[in-house]
Protein backbone atom coordinates (compact mmCIF):
# COMPACT_ATOMS: atom_id res chain seq x y z
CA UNK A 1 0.00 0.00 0.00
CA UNK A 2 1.43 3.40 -1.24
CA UNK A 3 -0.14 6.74 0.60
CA UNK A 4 -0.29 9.76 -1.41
CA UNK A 5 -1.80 12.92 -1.83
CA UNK A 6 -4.06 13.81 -4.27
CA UNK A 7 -1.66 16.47 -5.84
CA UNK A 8 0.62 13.41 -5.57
CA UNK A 9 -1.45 10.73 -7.41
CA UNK A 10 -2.15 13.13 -10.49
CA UNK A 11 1.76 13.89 -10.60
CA UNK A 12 2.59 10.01 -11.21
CA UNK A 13 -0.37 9.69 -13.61
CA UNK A 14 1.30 12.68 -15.52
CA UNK A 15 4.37 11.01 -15.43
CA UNK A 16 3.32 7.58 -16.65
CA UNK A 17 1.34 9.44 -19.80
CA UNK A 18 4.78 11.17 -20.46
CA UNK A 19 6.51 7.21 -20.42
CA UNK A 20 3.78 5.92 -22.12
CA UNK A 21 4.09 8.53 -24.94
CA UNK A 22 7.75 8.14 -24.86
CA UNK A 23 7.53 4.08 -25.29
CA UNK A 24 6.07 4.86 -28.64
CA UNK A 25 8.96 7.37 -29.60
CA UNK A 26 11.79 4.87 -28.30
CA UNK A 27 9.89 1.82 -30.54
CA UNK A 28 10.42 4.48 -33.82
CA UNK A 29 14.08 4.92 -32.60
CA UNK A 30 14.13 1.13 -32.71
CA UNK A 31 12.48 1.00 -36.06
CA UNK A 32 15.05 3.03 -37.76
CA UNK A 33 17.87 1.49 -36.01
CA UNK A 34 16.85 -2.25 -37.47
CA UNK A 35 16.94 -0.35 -40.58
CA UNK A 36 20.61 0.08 -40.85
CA UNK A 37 21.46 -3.53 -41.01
CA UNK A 38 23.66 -5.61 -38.58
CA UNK A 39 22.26 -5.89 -34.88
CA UNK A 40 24.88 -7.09 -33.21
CA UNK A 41 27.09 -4.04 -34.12
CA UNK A 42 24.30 -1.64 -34.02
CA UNK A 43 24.76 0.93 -31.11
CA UNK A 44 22.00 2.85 -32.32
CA UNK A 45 19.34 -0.36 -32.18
CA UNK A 46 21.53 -1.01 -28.61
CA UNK A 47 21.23 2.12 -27.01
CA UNK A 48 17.41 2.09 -27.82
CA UNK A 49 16.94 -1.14 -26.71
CA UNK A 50 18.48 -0.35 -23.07
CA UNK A 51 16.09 3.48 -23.79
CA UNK A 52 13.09 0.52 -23.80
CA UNK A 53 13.86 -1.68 -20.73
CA UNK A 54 14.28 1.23 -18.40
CA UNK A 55 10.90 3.05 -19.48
CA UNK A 56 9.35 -0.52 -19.49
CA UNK A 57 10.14 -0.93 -15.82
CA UNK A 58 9.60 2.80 -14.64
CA UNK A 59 6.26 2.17 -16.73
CA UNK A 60 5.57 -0.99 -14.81
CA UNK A 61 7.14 0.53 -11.02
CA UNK A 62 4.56 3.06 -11.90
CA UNK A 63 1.36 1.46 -12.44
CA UNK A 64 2.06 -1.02 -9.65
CA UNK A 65 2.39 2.04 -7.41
CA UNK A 66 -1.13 3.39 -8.67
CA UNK A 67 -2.84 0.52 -8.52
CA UNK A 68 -1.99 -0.07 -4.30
CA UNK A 69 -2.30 3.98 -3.84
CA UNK A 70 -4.30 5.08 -1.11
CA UNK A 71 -5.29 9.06 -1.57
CA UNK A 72 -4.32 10.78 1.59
CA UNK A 73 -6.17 13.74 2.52
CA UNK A 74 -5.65 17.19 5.32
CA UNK A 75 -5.59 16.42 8.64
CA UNK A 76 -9.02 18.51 8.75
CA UNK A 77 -8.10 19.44 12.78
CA UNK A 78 -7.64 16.03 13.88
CA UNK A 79 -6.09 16.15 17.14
CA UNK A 80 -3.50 13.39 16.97
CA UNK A 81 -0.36 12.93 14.18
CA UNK A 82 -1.67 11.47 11.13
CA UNK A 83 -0.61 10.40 7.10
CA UNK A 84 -1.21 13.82 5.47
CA UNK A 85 -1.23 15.61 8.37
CA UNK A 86 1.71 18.47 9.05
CA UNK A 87 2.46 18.28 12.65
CA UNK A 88 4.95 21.30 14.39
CA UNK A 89 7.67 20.33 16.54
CA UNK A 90 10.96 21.76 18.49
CA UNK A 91 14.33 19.86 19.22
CA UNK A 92 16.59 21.43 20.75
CA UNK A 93 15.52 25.10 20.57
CA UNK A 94 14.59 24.92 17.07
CA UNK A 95 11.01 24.96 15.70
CA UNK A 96 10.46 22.59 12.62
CA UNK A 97 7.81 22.04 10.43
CA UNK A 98 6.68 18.29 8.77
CA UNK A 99 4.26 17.09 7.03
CA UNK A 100 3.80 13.16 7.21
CA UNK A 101 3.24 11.70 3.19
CA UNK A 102 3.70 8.26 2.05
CA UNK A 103 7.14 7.51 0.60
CA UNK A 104 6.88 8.18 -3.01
CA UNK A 105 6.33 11.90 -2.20
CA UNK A 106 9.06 12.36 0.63
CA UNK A 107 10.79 15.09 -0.22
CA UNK A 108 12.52 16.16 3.23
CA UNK A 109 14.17 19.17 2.19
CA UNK A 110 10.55 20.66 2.10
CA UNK A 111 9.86 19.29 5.01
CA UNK A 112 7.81 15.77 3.88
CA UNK A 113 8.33 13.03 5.67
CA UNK A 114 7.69 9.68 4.86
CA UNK A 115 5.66 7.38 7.50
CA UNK A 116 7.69 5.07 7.35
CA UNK A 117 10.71 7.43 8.24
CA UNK A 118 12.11 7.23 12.11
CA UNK A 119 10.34 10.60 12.79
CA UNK A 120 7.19 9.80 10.67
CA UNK A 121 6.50 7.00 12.11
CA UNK A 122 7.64 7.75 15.90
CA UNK A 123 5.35 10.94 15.39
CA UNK A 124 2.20 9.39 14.37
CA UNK A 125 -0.30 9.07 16.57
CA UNK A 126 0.91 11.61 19.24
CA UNK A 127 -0.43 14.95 19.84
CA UNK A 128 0.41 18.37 20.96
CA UNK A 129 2.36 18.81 23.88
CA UNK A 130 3.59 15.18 24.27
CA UNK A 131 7.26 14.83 23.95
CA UNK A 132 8.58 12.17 21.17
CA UNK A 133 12.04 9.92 21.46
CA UNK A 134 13.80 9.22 17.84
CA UNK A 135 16.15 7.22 17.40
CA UNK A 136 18.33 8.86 14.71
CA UNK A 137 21.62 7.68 12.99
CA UNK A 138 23.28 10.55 15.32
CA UNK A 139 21.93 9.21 18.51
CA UNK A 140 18.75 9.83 20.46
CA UNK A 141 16.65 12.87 19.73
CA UNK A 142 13.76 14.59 22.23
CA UNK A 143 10.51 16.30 19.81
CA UNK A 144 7.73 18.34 21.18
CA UNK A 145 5.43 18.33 19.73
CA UNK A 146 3.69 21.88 19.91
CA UNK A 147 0.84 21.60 17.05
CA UNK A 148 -0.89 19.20 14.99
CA UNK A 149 -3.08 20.60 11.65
């Protein structure tokens, strides 16, 4: 099961109609690259036929991932940490902002986590003012938790 948002669901069906249109542009490339004879020496017919395996399998990576999605939606002010919720925090004197998405969308530089992450998961199901432990790859960390939308 793959959680996403609903913004996140309509990119990946963007991007498989972008693969899909390119499968048909890498089977022309193939086309004209039989078309120059030998095969086995054919870097052209090659390099295409690599082009096809890798969209195949994004292709394929991507429809499996659509067909176990589960759309995510807003916390709509639930009280405790949820999938799709953005929950605000401080460690250590700093305030931080997350919002908790299913892996294909993690993107932790703007501050989407994964719930499957050590501080998506160790956040979920808390609420504001408890205090979270994480386990991190640097040691131990302490969250408060100071709001939950």
């Amino acid at each position: 099961m793959k959680y996403l948002s609903k913004e996140g669901l309509e990119q990946l069906k963007k991007e498989l109609e972008v693969l899909k249109l390119k499968r048909q542009e890498i089977a022309q490339r193939l086309e004209e690259a039989k078309a120059l004879g030998d095969l086995s020496e054919n870097t052209e017919y090659l390099q295409a036929k690599e082009a096809q395996g890798f969209n195949e399998g994004k292709i394929l990576e991507l429809e499996e991932v659509l067909k176990n999605a589960v759309v995510i939606s807003k916390n709509g002010g639930n009280s405790v940490v949820q999938i799709g919720g953005t929950v605000e925090v401080l460690c250590q004197g700093e305030k931080q902002t997350f919002t908790i998405v299913g892996s294909e969308e993690a993107n932790p530089a703007q501050g989407k986590i994964s719930n499957e992450s050590p501080l998506g998961k160790e956040f979920l199901g808390h609420k504001a003012g408890e205090v979270v432990d994480v386990e991190t790859p640097r040691g131990k960390a302490n969250y408060k938790i100071i709001s939950v939308k």
